[in-house]
Protein backbone atom coordinates (compact mmCIF):
# COMPACT_ATOMS: atom_id res chain seq x y z
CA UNK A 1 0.00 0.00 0.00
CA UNK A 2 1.32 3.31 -1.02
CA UNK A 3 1.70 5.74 1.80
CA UNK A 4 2.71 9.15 2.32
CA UNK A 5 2.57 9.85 5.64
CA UNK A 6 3.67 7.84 8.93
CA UNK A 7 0.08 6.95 11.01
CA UNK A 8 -0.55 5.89 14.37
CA UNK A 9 -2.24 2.02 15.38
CA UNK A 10 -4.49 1.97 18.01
CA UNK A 11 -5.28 -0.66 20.51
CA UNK A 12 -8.18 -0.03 22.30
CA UNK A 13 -8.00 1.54 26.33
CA UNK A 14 -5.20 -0.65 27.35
CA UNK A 15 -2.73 0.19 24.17
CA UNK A 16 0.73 -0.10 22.98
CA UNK A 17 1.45 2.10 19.95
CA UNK A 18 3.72 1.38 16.97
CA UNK A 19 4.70 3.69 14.01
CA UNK A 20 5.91 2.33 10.98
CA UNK A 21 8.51 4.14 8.44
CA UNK A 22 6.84 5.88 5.16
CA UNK A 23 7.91 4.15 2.39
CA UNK A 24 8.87 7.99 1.04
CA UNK A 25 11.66 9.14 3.51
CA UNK A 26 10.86 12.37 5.39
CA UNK A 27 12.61 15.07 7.48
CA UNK A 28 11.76 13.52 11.52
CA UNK A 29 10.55 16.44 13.40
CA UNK A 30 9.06 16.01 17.05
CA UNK A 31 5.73 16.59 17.32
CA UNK A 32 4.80 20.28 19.11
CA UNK A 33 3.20 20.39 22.53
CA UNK A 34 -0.47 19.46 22.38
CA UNK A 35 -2.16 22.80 23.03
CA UNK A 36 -5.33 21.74 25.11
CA UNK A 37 -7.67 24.86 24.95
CA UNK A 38 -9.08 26.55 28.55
CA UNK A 39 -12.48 24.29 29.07
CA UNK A 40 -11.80 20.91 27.27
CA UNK A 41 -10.65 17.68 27.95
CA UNK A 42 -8.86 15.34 25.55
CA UNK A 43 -10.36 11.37 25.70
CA UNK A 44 -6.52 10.67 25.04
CA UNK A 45 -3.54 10.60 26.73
CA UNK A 46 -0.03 9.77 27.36
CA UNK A 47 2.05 7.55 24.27
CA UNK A 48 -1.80 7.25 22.74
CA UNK A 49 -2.20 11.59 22.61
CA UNK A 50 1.72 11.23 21.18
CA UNK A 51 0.81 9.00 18.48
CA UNK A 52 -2.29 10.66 17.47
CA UNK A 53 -0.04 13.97 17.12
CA UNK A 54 2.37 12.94 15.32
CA UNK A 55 -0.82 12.06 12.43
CA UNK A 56 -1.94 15.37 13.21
CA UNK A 57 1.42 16.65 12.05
CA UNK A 58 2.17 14.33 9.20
CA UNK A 59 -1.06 14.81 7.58
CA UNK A 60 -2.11 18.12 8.35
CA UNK A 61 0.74 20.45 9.00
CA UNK A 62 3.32 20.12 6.74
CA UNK A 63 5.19 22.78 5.80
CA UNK A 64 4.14 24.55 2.48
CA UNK A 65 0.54 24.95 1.33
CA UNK A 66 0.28 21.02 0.09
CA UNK A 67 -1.19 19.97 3.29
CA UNK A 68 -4.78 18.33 3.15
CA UNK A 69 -7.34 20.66 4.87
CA UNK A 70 -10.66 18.59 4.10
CA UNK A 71 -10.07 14.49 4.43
CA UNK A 72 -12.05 11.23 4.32
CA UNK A 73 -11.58 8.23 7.01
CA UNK A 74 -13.11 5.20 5.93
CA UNK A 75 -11.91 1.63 7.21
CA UNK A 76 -11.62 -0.99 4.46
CA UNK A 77 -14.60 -2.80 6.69
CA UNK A 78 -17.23 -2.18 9.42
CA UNK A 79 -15.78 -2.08 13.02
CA UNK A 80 -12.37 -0.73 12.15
CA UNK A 81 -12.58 1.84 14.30
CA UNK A 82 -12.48 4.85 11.96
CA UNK A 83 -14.86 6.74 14.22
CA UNK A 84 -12.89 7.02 17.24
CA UNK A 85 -9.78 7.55 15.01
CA UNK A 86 -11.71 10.12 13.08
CA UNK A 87 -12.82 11.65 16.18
CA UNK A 88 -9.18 11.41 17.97
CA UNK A 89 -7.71 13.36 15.11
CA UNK A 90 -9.95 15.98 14.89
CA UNK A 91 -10.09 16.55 18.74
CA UNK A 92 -5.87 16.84 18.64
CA UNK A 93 -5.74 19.55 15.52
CA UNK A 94 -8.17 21.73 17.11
CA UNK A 95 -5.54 21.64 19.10
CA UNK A 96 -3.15 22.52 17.55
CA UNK A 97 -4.51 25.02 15.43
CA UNK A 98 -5.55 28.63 15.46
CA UNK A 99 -8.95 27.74 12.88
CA UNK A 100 -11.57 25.55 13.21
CA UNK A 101 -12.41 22.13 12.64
CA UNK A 102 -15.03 20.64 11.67
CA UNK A 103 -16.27 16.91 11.74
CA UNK A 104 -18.68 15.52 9.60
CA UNK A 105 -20.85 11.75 9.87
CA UNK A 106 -21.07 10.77 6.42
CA UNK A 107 -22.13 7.21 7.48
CA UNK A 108 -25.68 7.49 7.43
CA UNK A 109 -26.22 3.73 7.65
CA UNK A 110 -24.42 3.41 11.15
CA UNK A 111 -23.51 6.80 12.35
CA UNK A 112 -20.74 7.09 15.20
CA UNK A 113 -18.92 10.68 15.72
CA UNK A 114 -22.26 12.15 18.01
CA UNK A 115 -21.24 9.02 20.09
CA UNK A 116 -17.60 9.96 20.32
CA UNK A 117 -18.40 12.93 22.12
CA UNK A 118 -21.83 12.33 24.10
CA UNK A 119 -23.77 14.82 21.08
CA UNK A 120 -27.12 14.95 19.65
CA UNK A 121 -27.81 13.51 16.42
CA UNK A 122 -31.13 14.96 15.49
CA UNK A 123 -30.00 17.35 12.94
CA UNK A 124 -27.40 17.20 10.62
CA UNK A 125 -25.97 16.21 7.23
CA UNK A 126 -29.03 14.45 5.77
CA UNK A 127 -31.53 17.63 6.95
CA UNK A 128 -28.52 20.09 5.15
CA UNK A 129 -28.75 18.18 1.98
CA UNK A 130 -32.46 18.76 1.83
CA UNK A 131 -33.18 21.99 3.42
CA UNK A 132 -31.43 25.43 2.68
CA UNK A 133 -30.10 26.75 5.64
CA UNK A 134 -26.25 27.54 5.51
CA UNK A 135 -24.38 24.42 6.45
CA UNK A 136 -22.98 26.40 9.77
CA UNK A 137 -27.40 26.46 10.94
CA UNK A 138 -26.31 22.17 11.43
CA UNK A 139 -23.45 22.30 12.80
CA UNK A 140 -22.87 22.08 16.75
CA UNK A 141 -19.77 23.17 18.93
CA UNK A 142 -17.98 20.24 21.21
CA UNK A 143 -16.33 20.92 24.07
CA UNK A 144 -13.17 21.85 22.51
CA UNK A 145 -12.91 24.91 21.10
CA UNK A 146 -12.92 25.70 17.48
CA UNK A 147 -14.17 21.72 16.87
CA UNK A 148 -17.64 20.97 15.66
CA UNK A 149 -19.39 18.13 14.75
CA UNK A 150 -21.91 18.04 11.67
CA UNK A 151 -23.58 14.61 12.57
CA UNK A 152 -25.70 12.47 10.29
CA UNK A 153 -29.05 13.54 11.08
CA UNK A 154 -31.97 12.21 10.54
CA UNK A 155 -32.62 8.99 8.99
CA UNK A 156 -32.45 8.81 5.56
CA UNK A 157 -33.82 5.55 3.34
CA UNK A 158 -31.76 7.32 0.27
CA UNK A 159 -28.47 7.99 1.81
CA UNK A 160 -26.18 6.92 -0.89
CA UNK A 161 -28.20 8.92 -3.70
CA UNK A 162 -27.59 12.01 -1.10
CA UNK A 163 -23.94 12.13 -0.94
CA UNK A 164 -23.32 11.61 -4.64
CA UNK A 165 -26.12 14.52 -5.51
CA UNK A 166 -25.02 17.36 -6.90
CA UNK A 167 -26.38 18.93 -3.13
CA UNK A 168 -23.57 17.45 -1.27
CA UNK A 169 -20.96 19.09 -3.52
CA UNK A 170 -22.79 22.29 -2.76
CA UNK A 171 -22.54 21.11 1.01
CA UNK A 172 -18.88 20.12 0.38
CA UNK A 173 -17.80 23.66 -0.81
CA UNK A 174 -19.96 25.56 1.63
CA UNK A 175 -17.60 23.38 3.95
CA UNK A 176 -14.54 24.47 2.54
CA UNK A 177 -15.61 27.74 3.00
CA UNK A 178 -16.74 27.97 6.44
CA UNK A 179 -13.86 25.96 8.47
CA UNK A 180 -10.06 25.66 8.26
CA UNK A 181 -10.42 21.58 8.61
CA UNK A 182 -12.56 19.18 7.30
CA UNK A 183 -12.74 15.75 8.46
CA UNK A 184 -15.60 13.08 6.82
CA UNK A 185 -16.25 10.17 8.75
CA UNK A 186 -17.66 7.48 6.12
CA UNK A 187 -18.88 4.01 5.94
CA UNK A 188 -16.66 0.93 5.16
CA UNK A 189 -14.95 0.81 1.77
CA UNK A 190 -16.38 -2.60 0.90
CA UNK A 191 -19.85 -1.93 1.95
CA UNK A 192 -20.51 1.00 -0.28
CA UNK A 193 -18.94 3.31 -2.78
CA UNK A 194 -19.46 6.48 -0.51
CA UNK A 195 -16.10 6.61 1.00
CA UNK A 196 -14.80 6.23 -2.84
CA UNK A 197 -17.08 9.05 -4.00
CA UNK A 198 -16.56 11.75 -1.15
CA UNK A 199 -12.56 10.43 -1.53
CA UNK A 200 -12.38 11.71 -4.94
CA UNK A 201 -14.57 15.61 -3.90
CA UNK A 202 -11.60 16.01 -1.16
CA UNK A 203 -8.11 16.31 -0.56
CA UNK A 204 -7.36 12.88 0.21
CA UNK A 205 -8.52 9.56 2.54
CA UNK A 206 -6.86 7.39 5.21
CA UNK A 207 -7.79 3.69 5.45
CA UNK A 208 -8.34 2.65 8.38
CA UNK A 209 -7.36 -1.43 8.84
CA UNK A 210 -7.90 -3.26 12.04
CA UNK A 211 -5.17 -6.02 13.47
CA UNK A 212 -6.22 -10.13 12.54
CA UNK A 213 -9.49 -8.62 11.22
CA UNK A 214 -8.64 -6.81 7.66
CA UNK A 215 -7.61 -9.20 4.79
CA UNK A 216 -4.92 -8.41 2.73
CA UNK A 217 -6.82 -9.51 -0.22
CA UNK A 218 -9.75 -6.97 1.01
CA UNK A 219 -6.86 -4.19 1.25
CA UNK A 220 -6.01 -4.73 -1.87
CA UNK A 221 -9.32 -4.42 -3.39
CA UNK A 222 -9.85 -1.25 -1.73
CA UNK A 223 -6.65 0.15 -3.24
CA UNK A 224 -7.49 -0.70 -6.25
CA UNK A 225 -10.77 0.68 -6.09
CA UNK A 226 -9.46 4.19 -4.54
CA UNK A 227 -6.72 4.17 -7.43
CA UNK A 228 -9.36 3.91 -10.33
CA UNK A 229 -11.33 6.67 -8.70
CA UNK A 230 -8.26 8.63 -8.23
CA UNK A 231 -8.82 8.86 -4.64
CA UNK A 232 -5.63 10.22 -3.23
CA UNK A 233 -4.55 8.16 -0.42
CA UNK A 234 -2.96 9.26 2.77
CA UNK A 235 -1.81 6.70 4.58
CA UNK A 236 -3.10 4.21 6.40
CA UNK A 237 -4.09 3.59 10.44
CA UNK A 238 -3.90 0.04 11.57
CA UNK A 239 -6.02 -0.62 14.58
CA UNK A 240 -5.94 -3.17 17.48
CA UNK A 241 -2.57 -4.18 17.18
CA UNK A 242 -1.28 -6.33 19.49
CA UNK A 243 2.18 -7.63 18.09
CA UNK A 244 4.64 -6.29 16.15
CA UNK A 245 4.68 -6.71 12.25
CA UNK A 246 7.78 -7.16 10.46
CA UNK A 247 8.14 -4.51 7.82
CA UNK A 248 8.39 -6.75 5.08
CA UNK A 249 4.91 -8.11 5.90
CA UNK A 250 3.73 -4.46 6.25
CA UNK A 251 4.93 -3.13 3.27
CA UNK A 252 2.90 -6.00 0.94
CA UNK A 253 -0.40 -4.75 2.52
């Protein structure tokens, strides 16, 4: 799997982290201080909040004006985890950074980022794709300051026909326009195309894989799938590790 940056794997509450070397050498730099704003509380800490700020770094501040300001996280199956690794990122760069960020639940079949941080999930994405409100009227401030959360709203039989309408590109640059960050929480790769088609309207996607769960053959497939819809991929998060991996084994994912 081609990767650009160097990602995190998490292991649940009772972790131990490992980082793996980008297959495209980079400059190390140690990660800055998380800044925790006055009033909020991180669900991270210790070598987990490390980990999870060194992504932050990798993916979103780079030096130069390359770095990805609105990405997709979408595991390559249900229960990866891509929630609470969606979530985690989000809750470090806010941060970290002087604008705001902005989460969105794109998976309107099993919705998860209200969970993450104890919100309300009764208006959201689905009502801003069919009413006309400006997209900032659904979204609601966490804890943290300068993080919000646009969550998946009501139910919605037609889901997939909603984010691949011509509204949700509307929604998408309305997005752009009103926060610094954007980061899409979507279903799995192999149980939809969503992930593909919001992938391609962005900046970029991470995979999220989970530890003696994800196939390589399934991996593969999703590459493959992200390369013909020239998704730009940007790295990978492997979840629920609980031995090492030899590089060599890593590298052929």
């Amino acid at each position: 799997m081609s990767r650009n940056f160097e990602l995190l794997q998490k292991i649940g509450r009772e972790q131990t982290l490992y980082t793996t070397t980008a297959e495209e050498p980079f400059q190390e730099m140690e990660p800055p201080p998380v800044v925790v704003p006055v009033g909020s509380r991180l669900e991270i800490e210790g070598a987990e909040l490390e980990e999870i700020t060194k992504v932050v770094q990798r993916v979103f501040l780079l030096p130069g004006n390359d770095s990805p300001r609105t990405v997709v996280f979408a595991g390559t199956e249900p229960g990866n985890g891509c929630s609470w690794v969606c979530a985690r990122v989000a809750e470090v760069l806010a941060g970290q950074v002087s604008g705001t960020v902005c989460l969105v639940d794109a998976n309107l079949r099993s919705p998860g980022l209200n969970a993450q941080f104890a919100a309300e999930n009764a208006y959201g994405l689905t009502d801003a794709l069919r009413k006309r409100e400006p997209i900032r009227s659904f979204a609601q401030p966490l804890s943290c300051p300068r993080l919000w959360l646009v969550s998946s709203g009501s139910a919605a039989e037609d889901g997939q026909s909603l984010l691949s309408s011509d509204r949700m590109r509307q929604r998408m640059t309305e997005l752009r326009a009103e926060f610094d960050y954007v980061l899409i929480d979507t279903p799995a790769i192999s149980s939809s195309n969503d992930a593909t088609v919001l992938g391609a309207a962005t900046d970029g996607l991470v995979v999220v894989l989970k530890a003696n769960s994800s196939r390589r053959e399934s991996a593969r497939g999703a590459m493959q799938d992200l390369r013909a819809a020239k998704v730009r991929v940007l790295g990978a998060v492997l979840n629920q590790r609980t031995f090492p991996i030899p590089q060599s084994i890593y590298d052929k994912l």
